[in-house]
Each structure stands twice: as structure tokens, then as C-alpha cells.
C-alpha atoms as a PDB file:
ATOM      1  CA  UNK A   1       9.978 -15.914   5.589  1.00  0.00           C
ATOM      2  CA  UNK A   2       7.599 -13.403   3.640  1.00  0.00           C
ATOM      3  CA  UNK A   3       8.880 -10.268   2.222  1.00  0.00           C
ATOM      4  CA  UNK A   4       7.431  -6.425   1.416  1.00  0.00           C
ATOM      5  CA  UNK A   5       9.367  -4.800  -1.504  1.00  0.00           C
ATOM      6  CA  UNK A   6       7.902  -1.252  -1.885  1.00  0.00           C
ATOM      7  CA  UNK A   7       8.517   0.705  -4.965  1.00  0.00           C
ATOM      8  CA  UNK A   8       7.269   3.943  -6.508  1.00  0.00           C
ATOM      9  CA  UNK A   9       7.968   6.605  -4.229  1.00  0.00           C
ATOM     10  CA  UNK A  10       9.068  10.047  -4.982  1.00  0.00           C
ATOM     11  CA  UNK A  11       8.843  13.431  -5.707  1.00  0.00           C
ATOM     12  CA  UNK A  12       5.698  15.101  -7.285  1.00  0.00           C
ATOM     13  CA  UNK A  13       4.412  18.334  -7.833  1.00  0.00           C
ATOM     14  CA  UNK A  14       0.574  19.037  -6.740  1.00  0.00           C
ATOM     15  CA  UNK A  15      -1.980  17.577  -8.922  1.00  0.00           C
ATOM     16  CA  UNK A  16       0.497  15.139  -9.894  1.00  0.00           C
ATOM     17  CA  UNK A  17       0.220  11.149  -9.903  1.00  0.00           C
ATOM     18  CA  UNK A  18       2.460   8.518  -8.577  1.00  0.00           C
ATOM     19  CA  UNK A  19       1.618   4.686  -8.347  1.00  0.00           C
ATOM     20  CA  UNK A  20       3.138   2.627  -5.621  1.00  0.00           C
ATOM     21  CA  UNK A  21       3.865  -1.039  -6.065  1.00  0.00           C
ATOM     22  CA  UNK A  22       4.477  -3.222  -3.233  1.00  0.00           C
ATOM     23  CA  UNK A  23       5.001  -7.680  -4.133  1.00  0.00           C
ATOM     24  CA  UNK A  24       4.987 -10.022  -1.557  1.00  0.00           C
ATOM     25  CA  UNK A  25       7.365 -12.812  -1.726  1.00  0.00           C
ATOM     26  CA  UNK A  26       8.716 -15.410   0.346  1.00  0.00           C
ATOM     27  CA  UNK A  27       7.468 -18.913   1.678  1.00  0.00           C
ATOM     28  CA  UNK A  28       3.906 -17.898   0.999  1.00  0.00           C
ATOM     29  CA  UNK A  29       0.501 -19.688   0.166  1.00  0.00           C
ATOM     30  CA  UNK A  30      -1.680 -17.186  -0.196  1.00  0.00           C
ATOM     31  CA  UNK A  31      -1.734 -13.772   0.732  1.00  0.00           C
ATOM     32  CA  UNK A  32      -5.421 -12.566   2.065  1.00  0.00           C
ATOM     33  CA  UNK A  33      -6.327  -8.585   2.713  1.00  0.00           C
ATOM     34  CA  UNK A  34      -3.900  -6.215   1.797  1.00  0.00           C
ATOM     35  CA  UNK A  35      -3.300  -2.355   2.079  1.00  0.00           C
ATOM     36  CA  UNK A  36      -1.734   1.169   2.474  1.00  0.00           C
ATOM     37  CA  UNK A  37      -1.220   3.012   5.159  1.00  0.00           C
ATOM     38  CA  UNK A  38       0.616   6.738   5.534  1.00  0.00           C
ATOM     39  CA  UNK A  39       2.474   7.976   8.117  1.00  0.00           C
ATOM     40  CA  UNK A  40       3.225  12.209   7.883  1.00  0.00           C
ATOM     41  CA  UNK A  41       5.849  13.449  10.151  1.00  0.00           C
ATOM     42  CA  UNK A  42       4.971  13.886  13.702  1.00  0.00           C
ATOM     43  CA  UNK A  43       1.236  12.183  13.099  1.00  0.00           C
ATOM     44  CA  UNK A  44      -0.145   8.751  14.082  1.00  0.00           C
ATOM     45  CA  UNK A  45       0.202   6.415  10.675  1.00  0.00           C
ATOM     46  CA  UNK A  46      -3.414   6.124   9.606  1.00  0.00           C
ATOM     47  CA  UNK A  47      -4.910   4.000   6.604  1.00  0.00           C
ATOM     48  CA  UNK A  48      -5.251   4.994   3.363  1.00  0.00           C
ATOM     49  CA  UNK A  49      -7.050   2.189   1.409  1.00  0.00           C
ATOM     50  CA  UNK A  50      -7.568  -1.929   1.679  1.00  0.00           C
ATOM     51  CA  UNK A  51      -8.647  -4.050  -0.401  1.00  0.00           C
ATOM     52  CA  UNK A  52      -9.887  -8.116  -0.018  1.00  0.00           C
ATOM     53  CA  UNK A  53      -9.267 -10.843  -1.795  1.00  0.00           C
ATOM     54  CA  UNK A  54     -12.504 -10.592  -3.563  1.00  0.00           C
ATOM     55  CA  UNK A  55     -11.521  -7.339  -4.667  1.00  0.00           C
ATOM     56  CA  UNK A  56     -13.406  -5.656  -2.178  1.00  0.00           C
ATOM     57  CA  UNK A  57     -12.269  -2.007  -1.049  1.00  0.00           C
ATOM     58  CA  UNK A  58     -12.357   1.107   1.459  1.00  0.00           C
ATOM     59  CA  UNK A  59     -10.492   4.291   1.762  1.00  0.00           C
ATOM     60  CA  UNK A  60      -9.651   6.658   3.796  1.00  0.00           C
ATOM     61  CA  UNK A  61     -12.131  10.066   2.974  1.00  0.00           C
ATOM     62  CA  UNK A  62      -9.248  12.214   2.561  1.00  0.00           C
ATOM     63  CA  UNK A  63      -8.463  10.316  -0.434  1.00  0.00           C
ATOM     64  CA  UNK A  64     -11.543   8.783  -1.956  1.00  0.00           C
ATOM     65  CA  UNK A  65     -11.930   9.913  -5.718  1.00  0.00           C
ATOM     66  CA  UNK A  66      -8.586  10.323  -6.367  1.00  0.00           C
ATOM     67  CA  UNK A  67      -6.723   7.037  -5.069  1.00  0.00           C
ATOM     68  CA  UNK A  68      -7.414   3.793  -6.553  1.00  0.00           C
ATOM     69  CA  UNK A  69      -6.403   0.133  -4.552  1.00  0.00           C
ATOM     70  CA  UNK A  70      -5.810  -2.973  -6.986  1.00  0.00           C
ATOM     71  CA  UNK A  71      -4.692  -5.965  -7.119  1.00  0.00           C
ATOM     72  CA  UNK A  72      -2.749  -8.803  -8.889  1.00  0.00           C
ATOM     73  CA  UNK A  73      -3.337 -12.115  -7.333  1.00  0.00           C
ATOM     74  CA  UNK A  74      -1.173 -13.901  -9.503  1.00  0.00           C
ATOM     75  CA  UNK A  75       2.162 -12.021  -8.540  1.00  0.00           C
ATOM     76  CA  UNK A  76       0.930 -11.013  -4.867  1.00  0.00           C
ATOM     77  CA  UNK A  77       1.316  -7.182  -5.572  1.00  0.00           C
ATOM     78  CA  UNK A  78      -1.013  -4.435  -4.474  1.00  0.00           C
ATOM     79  CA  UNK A  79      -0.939  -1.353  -5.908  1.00  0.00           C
ATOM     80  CA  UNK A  80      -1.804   2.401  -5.396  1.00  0.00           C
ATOM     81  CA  UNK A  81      -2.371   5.008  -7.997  1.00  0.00           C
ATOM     82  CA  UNK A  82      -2.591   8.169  -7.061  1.00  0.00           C
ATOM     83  CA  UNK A  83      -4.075  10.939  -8.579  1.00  0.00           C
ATOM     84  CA  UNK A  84      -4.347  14.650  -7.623  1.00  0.00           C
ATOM     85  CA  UNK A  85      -1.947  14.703  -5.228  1.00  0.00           C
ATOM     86  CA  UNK A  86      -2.117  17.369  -2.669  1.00  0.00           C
ATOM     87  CA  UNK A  87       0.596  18.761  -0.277  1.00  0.00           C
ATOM     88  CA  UNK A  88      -1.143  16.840   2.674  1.00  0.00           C
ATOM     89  CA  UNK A  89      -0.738  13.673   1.067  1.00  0.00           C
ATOM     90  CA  UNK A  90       3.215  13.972   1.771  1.00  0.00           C
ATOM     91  CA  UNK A  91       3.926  10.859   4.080  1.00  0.00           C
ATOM     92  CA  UNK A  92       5.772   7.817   4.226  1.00  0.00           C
ATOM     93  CA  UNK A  93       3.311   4.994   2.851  1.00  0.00           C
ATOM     94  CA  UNK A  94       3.407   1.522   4.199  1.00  0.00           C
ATOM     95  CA  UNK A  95       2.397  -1.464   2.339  1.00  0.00           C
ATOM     96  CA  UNK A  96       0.264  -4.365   4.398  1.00  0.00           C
ATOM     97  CA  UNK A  97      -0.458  -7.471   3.850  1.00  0.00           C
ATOM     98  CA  UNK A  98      -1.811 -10.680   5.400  1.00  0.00           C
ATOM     99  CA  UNK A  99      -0.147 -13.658   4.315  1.00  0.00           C
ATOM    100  CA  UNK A 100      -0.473 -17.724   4.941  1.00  0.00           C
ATOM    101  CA  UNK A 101       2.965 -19.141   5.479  1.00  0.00           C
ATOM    102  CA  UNK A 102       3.288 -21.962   3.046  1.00  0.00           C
ATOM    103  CA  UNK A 103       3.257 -25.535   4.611  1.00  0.00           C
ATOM    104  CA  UNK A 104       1.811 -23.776   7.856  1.00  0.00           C
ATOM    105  CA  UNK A 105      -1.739 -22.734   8.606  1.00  0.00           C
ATOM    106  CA  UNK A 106       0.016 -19.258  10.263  1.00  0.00           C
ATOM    107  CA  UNK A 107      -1.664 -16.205   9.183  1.00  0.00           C
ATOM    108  CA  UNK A 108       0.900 -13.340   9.700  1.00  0.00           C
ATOM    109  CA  UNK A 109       0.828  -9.628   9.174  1.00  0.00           C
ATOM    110  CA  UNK A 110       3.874  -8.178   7.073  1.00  0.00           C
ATOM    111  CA  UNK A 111       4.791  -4.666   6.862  1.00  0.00           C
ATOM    112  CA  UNK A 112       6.777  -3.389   3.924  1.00  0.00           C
ATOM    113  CA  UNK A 113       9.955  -1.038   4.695  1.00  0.00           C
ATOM    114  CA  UNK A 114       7.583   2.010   3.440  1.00  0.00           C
ATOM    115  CA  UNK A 115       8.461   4.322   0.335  1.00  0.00           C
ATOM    116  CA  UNK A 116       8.759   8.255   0.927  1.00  0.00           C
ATOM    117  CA  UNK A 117       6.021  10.588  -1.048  1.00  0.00           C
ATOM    118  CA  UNK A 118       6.946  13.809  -1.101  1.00  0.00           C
ATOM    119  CA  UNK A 119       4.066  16.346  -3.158  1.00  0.00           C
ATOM    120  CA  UNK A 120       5.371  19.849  -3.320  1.00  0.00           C
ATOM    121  CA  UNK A 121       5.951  22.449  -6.036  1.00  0.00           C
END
């Protein structure tokens, strides 16, 4: 019933910048806390940054300074930009999101499919 759609994955060359995108859709009333996580190969997926729906926001310390979290309420779609991208940010990101079901008073947690960033020269 809700939906993930990643987008914005790719290639990138170090000290690069990419910005994911990631809309929730689907039988939804409201979509609550949402986020980015980052899975390298052979390492445990970890997060990268969150934000609320009041807009509040952590990261990960690997990346603060140089990834920002938003928001647009009004088309449930997080987003990620990221800026001087390192070789050790190479990982499959995740999108996450907390959504109400609409008619329902079920809170679920929804995984996107995850988009591949790959930073190398």
C-alpha cells in the first residue's frame, strides 16, 4: 500500500555532489520521520541522516558538513544532497520513512529499493 521510489544514484568522481530523491506514495495520510541510510559492501547498513516532521535533523559524523537532509511535505519526498563526496561514501543508500496508512491508524516503516553511489576517479 505505500511505496519508496529512489532516484539519483550514480557515478561521481571525489569531491563531487549527487542529490538523492526518494517520494513516498501510496494509500498514505501522513508520512512522519524520514531518512537515509548506507549500506557499503560487506558492512552493517548504518544511518546517514533523519530528519522529523518539524524539520528536525541528525547525521551520521562521517558526513556532517557536507550532507544536507530536507524535506517536502507537500509531495512526501526526502531528499539528500551531497557534497564532497569521498571514496568511503560509496554504498548503496536506502531511503526510510514512517508512514500512516490512510483510513487506518497503522504506523508502518517503508524501505525504498535503495539507489547505488559509486564515488571514484
Amino acid at each position: 500500500q505505500v511505496q519508496l521510489v529512489e532516484s539519483g544514484g550514480g557515478l561521481v568522481q571525489p569531491g563531487g555532489s549527487l542529490r538523492l530523491s526518494c517520494a513516498a506514495s501510496g494509500y498514505i495520510s501522513s508520512v512522519n520521520a524520514m531518512g537515509w541510510y548506507r549500506q557499503a559492501p560487506g558492512k552493517e547498513r548504518e544511518l546517514v541522516a533523519r530528519i522529523g516532521t518539524g524539520g528536525t535533523t541528525n547525521y551520521a559524523d562521517s558526513v556532517k558538513g557536507r550532507f544536507t537532509i530536507s524535506r517536502d511535505n507537500a509531495k512526501n519526498t526526502v531528499y539528500l544532497q551531497m557534497n564532497s563526496l569521498k571514496p568511503e561514501d560509496t554504498a548503496v543508500y536506502y531511503c526510510e520513512a514512517e508512514a500512516v496508512i490512510r483510513y487506518s491508524y497503522n504506523d508502518v516503516e517503508v524501505w525504498g529499493q535503495g539507489t547505488l553511489v559509486t564515488v571514484s576517479s
